[in-house]
Structure formats: C-alpha cells, structure tokens
N, C-alpha and C. Protein backbone atom coordinates (compact mmCIF):
# COMPACT_ATOMS: atom_id res chain seq x y z
N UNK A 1 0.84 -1.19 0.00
CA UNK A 1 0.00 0.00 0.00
C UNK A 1 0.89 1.25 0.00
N UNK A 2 0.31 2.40 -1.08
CA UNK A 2 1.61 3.72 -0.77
C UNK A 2 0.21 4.12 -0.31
N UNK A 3 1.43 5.20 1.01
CA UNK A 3 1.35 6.23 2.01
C UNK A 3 1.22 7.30 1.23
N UNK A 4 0.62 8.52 1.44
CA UNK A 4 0.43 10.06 0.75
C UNK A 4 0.83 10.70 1.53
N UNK A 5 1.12 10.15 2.77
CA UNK A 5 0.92 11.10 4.07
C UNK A 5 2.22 10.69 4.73
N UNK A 6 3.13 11.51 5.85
CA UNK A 6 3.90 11.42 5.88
C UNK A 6 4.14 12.20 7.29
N UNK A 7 5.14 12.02 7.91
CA UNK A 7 5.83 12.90 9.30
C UNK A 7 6.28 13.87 9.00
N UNK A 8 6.39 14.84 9.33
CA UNK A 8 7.61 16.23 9.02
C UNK A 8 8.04 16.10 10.22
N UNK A 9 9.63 16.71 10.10
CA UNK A 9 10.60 16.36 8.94
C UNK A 9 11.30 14.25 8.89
N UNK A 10 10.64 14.14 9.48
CA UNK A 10 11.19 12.82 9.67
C UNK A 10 11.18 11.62 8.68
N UNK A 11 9.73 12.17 7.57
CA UNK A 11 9.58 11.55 6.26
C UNK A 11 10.50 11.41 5.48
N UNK A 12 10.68 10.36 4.27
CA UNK A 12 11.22 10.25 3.09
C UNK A 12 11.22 11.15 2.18
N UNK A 13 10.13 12.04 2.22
CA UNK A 13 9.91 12.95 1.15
C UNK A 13 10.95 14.45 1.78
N UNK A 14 10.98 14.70 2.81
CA UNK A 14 11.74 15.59 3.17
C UNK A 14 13.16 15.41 3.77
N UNK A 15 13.38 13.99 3.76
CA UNK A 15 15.13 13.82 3.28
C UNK A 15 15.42 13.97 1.91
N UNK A 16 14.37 13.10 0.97
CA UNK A 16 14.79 13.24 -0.39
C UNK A 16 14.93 14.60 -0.67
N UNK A 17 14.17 15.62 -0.44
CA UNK A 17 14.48 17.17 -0.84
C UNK A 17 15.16 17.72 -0.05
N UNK A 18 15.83 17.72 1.00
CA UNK A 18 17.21 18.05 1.79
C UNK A 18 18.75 17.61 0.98
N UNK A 19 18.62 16.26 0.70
CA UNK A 19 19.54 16.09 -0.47
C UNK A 19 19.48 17.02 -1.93
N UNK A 20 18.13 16.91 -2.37
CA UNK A 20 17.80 18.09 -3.88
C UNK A 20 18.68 19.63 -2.94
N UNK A 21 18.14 19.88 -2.06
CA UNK A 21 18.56 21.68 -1.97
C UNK A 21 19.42 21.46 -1.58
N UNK A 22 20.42 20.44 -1.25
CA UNK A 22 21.82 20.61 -0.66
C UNK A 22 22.42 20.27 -2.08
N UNK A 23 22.28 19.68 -3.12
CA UNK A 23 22.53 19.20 -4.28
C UNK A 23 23.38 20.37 -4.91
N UNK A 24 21.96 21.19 -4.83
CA UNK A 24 21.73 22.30 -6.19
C UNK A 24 21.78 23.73 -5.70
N UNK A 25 21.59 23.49 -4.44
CA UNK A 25 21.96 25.10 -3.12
C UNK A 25 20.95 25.62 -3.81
N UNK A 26 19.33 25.14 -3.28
CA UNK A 26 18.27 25.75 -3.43
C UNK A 26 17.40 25.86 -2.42
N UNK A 27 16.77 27.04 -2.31
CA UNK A 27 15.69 27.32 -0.58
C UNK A 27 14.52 26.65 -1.51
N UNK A 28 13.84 25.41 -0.45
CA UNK A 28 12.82 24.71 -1.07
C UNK A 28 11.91 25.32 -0.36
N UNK A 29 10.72 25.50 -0.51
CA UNK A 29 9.11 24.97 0.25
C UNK A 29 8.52 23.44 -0.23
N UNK A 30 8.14 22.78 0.30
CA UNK A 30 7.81 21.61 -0.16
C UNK A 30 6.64 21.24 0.29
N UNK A 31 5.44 21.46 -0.06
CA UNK A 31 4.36 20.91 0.10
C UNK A 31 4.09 19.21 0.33
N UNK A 32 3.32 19.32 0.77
CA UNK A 32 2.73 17.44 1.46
C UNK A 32 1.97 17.47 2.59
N UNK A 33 1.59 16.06 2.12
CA UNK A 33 0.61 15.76 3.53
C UNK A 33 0.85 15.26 4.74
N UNK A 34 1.11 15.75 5.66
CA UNK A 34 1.60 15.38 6.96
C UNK A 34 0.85 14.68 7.75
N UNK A 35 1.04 13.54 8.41
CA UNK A 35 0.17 12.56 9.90
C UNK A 35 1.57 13.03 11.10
N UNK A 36 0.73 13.98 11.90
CA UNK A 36 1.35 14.36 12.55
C UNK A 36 1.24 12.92 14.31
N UNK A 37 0.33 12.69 14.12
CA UNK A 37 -0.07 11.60 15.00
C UNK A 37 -1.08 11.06 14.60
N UNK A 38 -1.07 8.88 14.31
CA UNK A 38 -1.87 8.48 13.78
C UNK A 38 -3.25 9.03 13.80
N UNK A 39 -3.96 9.36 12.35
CA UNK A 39 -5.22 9.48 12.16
C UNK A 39 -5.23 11.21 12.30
N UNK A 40 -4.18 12.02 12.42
CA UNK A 40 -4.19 13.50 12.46
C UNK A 40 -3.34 14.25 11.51
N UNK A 41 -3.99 14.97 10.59
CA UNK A 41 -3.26 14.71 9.45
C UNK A 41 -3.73 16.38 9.13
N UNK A 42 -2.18 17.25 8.47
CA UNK A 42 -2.30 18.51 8.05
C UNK A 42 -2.10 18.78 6.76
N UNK A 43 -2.24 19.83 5.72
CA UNK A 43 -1.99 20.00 4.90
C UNK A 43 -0.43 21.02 5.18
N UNK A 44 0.19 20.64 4.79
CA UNK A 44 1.98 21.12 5.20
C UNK A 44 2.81 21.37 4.44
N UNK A 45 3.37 22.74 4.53
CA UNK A 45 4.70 23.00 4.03
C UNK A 45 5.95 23.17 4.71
N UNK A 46 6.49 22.05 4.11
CA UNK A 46 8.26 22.34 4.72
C UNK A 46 9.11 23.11 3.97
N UNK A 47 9.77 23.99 4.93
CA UNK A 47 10.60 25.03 4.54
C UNK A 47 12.22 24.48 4.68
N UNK A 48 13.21 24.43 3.59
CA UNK A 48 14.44 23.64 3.53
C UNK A 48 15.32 24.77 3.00
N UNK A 49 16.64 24.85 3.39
CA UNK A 49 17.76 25.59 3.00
C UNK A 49 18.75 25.05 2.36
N UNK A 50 19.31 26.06 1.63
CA UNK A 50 19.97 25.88 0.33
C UNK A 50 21.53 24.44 0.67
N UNK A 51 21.65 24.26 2.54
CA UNK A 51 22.29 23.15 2.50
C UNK A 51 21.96 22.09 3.28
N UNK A 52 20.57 22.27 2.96
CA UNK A 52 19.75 21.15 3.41
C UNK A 52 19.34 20.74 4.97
N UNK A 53 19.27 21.97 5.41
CA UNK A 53 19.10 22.04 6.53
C UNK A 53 17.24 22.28 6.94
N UNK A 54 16.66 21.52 7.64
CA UNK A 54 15.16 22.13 7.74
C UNK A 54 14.92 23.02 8.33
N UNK A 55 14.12 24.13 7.82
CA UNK A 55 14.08 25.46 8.56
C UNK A 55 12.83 25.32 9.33
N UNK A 56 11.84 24.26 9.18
CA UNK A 56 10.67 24.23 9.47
C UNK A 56 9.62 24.06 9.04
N UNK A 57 8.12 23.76 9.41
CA UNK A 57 6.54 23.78 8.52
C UNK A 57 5.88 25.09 9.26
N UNK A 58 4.92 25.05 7.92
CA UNK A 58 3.86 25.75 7.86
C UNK A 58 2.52 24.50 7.73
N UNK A 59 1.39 24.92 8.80
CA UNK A 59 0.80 24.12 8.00
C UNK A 59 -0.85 24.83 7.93
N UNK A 60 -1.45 24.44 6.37
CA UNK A 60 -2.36 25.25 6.11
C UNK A 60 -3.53 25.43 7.52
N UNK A 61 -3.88 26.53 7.33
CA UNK A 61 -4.99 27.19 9.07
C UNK A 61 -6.20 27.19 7.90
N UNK A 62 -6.70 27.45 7.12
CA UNK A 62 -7.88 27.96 6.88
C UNK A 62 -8.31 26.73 5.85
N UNK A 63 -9.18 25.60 6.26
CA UNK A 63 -9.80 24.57 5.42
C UNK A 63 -11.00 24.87 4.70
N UNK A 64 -10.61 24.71 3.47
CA UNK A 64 -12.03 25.02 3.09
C UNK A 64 -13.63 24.52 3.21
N UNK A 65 -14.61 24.10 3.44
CA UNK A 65 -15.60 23.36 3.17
C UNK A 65 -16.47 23.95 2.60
N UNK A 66 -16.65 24.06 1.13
CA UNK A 66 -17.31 24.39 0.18
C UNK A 66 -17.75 23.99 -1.00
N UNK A 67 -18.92 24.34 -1.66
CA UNK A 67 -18.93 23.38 -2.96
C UNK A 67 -18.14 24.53 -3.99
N UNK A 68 -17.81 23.92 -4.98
CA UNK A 68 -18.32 22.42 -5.67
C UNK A 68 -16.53 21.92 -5.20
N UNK A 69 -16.95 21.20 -4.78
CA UNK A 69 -15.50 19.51 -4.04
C UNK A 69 -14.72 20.27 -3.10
N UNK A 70 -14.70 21.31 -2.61
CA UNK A 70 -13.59 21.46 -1.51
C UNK A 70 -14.55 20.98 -0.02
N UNK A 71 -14.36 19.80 0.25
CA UNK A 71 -14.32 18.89 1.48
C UNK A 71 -13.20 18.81 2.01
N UNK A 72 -12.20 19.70 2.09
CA UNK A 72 -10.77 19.38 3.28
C UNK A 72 -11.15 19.11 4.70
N UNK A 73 -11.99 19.43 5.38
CA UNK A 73 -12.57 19.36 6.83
C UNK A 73 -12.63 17.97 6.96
N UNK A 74 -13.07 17.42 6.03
CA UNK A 74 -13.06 15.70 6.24
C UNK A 74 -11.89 14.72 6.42
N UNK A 75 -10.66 15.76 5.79
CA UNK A 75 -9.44 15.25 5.93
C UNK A 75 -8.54 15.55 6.79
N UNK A 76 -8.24 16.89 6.89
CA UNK A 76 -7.48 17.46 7.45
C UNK A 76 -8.00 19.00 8.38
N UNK A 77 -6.65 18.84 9.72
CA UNK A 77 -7.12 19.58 11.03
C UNK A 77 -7.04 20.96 10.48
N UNK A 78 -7.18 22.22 10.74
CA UNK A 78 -6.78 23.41 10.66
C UNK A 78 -5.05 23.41 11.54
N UNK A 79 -4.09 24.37 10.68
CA UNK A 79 -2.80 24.20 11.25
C UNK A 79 -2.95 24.98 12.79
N UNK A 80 -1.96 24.62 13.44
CA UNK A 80 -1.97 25.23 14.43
C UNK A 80 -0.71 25.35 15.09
N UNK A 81 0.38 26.02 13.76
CA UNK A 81 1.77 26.86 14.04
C UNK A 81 1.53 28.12 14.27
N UNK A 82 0.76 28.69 13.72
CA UNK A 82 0.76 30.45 13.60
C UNK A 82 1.19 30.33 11.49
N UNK A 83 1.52 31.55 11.96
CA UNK A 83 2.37 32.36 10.74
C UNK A 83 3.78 32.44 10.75
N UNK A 84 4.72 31.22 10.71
CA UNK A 84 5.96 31.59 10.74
C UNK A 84 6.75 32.17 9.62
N UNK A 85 7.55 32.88 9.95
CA UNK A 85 8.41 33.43 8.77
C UNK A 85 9.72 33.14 9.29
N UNK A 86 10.29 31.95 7.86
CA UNK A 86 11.73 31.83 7.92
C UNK A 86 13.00 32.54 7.46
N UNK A 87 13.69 31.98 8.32
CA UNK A 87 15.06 33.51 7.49
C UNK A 87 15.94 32.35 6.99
N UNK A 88 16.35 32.88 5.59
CA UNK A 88 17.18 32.04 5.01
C UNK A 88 17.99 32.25 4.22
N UNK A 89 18.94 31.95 3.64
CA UNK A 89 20.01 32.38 2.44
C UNK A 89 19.23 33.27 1.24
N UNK A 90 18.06 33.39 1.19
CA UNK A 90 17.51 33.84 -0.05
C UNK A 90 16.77 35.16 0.74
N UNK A 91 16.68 35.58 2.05
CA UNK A 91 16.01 36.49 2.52
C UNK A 91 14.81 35.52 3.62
N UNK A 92 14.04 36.35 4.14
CA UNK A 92 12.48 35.65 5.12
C UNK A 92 11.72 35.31 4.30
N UNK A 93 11.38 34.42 4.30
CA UNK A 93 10.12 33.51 3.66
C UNK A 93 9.16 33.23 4.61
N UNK A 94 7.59 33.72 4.18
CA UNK A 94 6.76 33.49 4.79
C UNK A 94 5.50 32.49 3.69
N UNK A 95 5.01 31.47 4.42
CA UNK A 95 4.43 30.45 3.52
C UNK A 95 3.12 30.49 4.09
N UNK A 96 2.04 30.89 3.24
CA UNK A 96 0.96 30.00 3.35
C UNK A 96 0.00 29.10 2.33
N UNK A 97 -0.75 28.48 1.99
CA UNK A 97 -1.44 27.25 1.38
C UNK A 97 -2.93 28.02 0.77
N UNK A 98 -2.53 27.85 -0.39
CA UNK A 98 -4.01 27.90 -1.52
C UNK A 98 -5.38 28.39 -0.38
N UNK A 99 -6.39 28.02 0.32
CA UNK A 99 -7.22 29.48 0.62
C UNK A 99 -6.69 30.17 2.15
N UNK A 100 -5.68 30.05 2.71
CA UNK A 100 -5.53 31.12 3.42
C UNK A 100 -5.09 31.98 2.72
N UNK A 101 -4.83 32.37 1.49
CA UNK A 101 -4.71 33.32 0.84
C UNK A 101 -5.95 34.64 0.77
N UNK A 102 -6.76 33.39 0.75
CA UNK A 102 -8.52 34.66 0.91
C UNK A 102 -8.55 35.43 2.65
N UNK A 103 -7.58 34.67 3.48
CA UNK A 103 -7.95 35.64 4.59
C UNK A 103 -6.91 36.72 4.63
N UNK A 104 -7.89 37.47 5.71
CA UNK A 104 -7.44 39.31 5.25
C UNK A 104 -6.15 39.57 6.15
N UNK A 105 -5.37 40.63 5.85
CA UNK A 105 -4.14 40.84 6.63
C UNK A 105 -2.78 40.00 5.89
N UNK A 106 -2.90 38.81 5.40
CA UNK A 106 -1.66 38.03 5.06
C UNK A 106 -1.12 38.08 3.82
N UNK A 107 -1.72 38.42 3.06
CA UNK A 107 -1.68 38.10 1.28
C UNK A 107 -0.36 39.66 1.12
C-alpha cells in the first residue's frame, strides 16, 4: 500500500528534498501531507535551506468546506503553528497554502 501522508521532517519525502537543496543550493518549500499523530493529518509545508538544513513547517490554518469539491474538513485539522516566517540564504520567507490566501491581513 503507498502512504500520501507522511511525518515532518522525519519523512522520506523531506530527506529526499534536503539532499535536492543541498545538491543544487536551493531554498525549497515543499508541500505534502503530513500525519502528525496516527489518524491527524495537516496539509503542510516544509521550509528547507539551500544546504539542506530544515528550517521548518507551515501548515495550512484555513480549510475550506465548500462546494463544488472542496471537502478538506473531512481530511485534514486546521494548522496550528501560527504564521511563521523563515530567514534564510535567499532572505524571510513566509508560507501560506491555496485558501488562506482569501484571509485578510496576510496576502
């Protein structure tokens, strides 16, 4: 059976891209689905530095439940980091996920 879902940073998917940005000396964001504890599961971005160091997640706060098909509530929790902003070789990066973009103040 494949997994979609995954630990931050402790997953496969975010060693494999710690090797890519240490590779190529690139600041990643890396989107995925995180099980932060069985059956609790976020929509998540990991933030990676150019030598592969993890700077940290973001993970999406604002779920949508709306038609037509946005059912995320069924899947996944609302995040509950805040708003972090990372500092990194490329300047502060601040990340957030497809509709917290619609809330006010962040965009």
């Amino acid at each position: 059976m494949v997994h979609a879902d995954e630990r931050v940073p402790d997953g496969p998917t975010v060693r494999l891209m710690q090797d890519v940005a240490r590779k190529n000396r690139l600041v990643l964001v890396v989107p995925m689905y995180e099980e932060d504890i069985t059956g609790v599961y976020y929509n998540t971005a990991a933030v990676i530095e150019n030598d592969g160091t993890f700077l940290g997640k973001f993970r999406k706060i604002h779920i949508p439940h709306c038609a037509p098909g946005f059912w995320e509530k069924f899947y996944f929790k609302p995040g509950n980091l805040g708003y972090p902003v990372f500092e990194t070789s490329v300047g502060k990066v601040g990340v957030y996920t497809c509709y917290d973009a619609t809330s006010r103040g962040l965009a």
